[in-house]
Each structure stands twice: as structure tokens, then as C-alpha cells.
Protein backbone atom coordinates (compact mmCIF):
# COMPACT_ATOMS: atom_id res chain seq x y z
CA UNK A 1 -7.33 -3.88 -2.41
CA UNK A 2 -9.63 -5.91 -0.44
CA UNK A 3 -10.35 -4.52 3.60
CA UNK A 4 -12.51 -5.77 6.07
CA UNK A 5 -13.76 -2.82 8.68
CA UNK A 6 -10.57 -3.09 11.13
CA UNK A 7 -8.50 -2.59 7.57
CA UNK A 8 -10.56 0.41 6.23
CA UNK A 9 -10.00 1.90 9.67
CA UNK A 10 -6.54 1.31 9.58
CA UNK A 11 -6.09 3.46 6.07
CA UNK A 12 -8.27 6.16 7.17
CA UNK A 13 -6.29 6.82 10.36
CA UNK A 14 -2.69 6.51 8.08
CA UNK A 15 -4.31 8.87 5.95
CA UNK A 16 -4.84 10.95 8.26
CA UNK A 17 -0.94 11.01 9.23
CA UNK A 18 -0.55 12.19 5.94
CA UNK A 19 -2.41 15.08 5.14
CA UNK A 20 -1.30 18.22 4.98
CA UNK A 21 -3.36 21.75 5.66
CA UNK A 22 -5.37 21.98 2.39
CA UNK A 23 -5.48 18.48 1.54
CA UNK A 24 -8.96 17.19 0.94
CA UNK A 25 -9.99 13.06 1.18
CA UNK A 26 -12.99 12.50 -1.26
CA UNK A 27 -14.86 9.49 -0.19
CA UNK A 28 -16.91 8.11 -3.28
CA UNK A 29 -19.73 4.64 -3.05
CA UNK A 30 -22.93 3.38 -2.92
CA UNK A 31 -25.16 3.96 0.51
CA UNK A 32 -23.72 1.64 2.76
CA UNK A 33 -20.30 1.25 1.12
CA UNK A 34 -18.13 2.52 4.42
CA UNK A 35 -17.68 6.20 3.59
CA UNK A 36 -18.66 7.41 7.19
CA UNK A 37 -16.85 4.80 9.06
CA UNK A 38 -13.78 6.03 7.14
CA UNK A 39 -14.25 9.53 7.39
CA UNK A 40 -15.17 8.95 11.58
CA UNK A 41 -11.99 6.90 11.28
CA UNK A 42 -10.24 9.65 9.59
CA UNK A 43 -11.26 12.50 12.05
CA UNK A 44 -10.05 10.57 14.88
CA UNK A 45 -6.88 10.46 13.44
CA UNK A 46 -6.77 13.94 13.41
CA UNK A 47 -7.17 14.38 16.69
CA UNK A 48 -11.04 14.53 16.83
CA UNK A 49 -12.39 13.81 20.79
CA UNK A 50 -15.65 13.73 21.07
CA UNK A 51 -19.50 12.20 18.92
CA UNK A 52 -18.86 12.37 15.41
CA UNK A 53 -22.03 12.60 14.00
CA UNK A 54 -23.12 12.76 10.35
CA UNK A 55 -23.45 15.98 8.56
CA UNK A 56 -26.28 14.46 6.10
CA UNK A 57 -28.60 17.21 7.66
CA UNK A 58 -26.31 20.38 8.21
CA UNK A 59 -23.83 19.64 5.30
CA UNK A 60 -20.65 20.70 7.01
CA UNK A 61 -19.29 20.20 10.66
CA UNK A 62 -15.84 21.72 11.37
CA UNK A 63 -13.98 20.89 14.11
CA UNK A 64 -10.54 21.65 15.30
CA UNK A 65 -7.53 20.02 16.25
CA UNK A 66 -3.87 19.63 15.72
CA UNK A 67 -4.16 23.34 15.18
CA UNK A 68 -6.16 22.65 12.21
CA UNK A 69 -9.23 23.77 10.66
CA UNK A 70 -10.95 20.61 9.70
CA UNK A 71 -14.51 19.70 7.95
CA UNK A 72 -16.44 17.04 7.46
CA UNK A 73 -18.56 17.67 4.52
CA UNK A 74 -21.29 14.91 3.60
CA UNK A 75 -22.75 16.07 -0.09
CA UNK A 76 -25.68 13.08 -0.32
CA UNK A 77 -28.65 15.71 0.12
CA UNK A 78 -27.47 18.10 -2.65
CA UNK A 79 -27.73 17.65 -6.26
CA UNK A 80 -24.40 18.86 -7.08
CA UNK A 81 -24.71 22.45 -9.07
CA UNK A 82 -21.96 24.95 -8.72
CA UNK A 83 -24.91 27.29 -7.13
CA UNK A 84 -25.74 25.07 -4.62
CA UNK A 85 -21.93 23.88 -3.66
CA UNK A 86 -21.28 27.67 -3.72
CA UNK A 87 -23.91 28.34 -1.48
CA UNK A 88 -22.92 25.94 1.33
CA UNK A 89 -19.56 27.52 0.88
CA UNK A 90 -17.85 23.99 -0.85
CA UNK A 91 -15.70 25.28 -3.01
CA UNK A 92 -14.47 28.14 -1.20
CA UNK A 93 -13.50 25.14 1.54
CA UNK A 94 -12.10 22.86 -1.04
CA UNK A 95 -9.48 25.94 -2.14
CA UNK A 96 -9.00 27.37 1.62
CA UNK A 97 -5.95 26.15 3.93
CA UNK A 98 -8.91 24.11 5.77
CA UNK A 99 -8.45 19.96 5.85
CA UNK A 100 -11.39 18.65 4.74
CA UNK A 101 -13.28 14.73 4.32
CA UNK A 102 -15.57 15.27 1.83
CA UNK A 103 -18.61 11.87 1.60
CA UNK A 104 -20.16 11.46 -1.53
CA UNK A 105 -17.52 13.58 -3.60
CA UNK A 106 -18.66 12.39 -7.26
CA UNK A 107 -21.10 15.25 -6.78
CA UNK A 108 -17.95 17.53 -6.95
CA UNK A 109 -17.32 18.92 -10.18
CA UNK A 110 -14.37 17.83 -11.67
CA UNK A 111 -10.94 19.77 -10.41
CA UNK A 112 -13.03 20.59 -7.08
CA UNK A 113 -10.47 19.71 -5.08
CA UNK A 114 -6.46 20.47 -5.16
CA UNK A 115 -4.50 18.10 -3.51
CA UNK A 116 -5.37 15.57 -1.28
CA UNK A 117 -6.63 11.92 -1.64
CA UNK A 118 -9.87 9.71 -3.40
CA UNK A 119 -11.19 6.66 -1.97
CA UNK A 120 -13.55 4.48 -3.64
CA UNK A 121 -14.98 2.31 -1.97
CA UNK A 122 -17.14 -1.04 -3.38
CA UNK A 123 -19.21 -4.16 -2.35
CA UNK A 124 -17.74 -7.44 -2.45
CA UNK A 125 -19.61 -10.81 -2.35
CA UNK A 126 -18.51 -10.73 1.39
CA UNK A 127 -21.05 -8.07 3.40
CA UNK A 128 -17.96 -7.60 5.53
CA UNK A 129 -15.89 -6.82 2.80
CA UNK A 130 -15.09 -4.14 0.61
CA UNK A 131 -13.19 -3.54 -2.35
CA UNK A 132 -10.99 -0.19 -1.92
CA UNK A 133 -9.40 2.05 -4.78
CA UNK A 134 -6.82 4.77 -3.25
CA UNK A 135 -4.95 7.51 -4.72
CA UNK A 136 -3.00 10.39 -4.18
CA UNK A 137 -3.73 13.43 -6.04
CA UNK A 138 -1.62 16.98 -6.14
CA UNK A 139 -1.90 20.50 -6.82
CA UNK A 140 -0.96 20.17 -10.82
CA UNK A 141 -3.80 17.66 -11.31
CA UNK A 142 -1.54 14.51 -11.03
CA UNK A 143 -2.19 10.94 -10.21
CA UNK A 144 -0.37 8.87 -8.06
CA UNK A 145 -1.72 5.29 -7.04
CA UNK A 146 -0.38 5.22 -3.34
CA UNK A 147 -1.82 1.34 -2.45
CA UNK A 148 2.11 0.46 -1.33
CA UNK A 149 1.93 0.55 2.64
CA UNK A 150 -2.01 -0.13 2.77
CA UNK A 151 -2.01 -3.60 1.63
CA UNK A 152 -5.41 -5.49 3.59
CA UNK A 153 -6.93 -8.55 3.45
CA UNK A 154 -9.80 -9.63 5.29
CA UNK A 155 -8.64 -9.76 9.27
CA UNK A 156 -6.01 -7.55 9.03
């Protein structure tokens, strides 16, 4: 699907009405793509008040609301080993009852995450633009393409 910035918004914040404790959103593309404006959009639809500021530097910022534990992980300064995701206590996140927006999630290894959602976001030939892949994803490893209900276009 094709979303303009008031559109990519838009999913984050449904997607955030449908997440459940444990549920993880991996946000996958290039620098520049929109991964932080939908995970700020996301975390404000969970009830986030308050700056939202990258994690590039610390990695993970938790906050709390809706009586939920919930992190925003940003994965773009680590290379990606088990060690290292281990270390900064990753994995141990992705299994825990935590909700969790996870930015640059191909460095995840594969199965990473249980349930939750995958967002890949693109460049069109329209800087304003961007071409969006969504899907649902549950416990037993299955797919479900969930673009029904999150149908944009540029404006809207």
C-alpha cells in the first residue's frame, strides 16, 4: 500500500489499538524510510505523554502506560549477534509479557519475536511517499497479511 506521512501515522496508531501484552511491531527500511515516525506514532497510541526521543544511543527506552510495560528498542548501532542482542537484554524482551516497537528489526534473528506485527517500509518516486508492507504474525509462526482496514493513498 502506498501512505503519505498523515497515512503511516494513521496505521501506527490502529496498530497500536491492536496489540496485545507481548506483541512486538518490527519496523524494517532504509535510513530515512519512516520507521521512527511510526514507532513515535505508535507509542502515542499507547498512551505515551511526553518527548519521544530516539533510542539510537541507549538502545532501549521503556515507558509505561495503559498499565503496560512498553519499549522502544532501536537496533541500528548493533551488528546483530545473539551475544550482543543478549546482552542488551533483546531477546529476553522479545519473549517477556512487555509490548515492544522494535526499529531496524532485520537485525533480529529469525523467530526473534512471537506474535505481534512487521512493517516494511520503502521509497517511492514521491519523497513524500512510501510504499508499506504489513502483516500480522502469531505465536505458531503464522502469516497473516492484515492490509484490509489500512488502505492509504497519498492525502489520506
Amino acid at each position: 500500500m502506498l501512505l503519505d506521512l498523515a497515512g503511516l501515522e494513521d496505521l501506527a496508531r490502529r496498530t497500536a489499538g491492536m496489540m496485545r501484552p507481548g506483541d512486538a511491531v518490527l519496523l524494517v527500511g532504509d535510513l530515512g524510510a519512516g520507521k521512527s515516525v511510526f514507532a513515535r506514532a505508535l507509542l502515542r497510541g499507547l498512551g505515551v505523554e511526553g518527548d519521544i526521543p530516539s533510542p539510537s544511543f541507549i538502545v532501549d527506552a521503556e515507558y509505561s502506560s495503559l498499565g503496560l510495560s512498553i519499549h522502544h528498542v532501536d537496533l541500528y548501532r548493533l551488528g546483530g549477534s545473539a551475544g550482543e542482542l543478549e546482552a542488551f537484554g533483546i531477546l529476553d524482551l522479545l519473549a517477556s509479557d512487555s509490548v515492544a516497537v522494535v526499529e531496524w528489526a532485520d537485525r533480529l534473528p529469525e523467530g526473534a519475536a512471537c506474535s505481534g506485527f512487521r512493517v516494511v517500509l520503502g521509497f517511492t518516486g514521491d519523497p513524500l511517499v512510501r510504499e508499506v508492507g504489513f502483516e500480522r504474525f502469531g505465536l505458531a509462526g503464522d502469516r497473516h497479511d492484515t492490509e484490509a482496514g489500512f488502505r492509504g493513498t497519498p492525502g489520506g
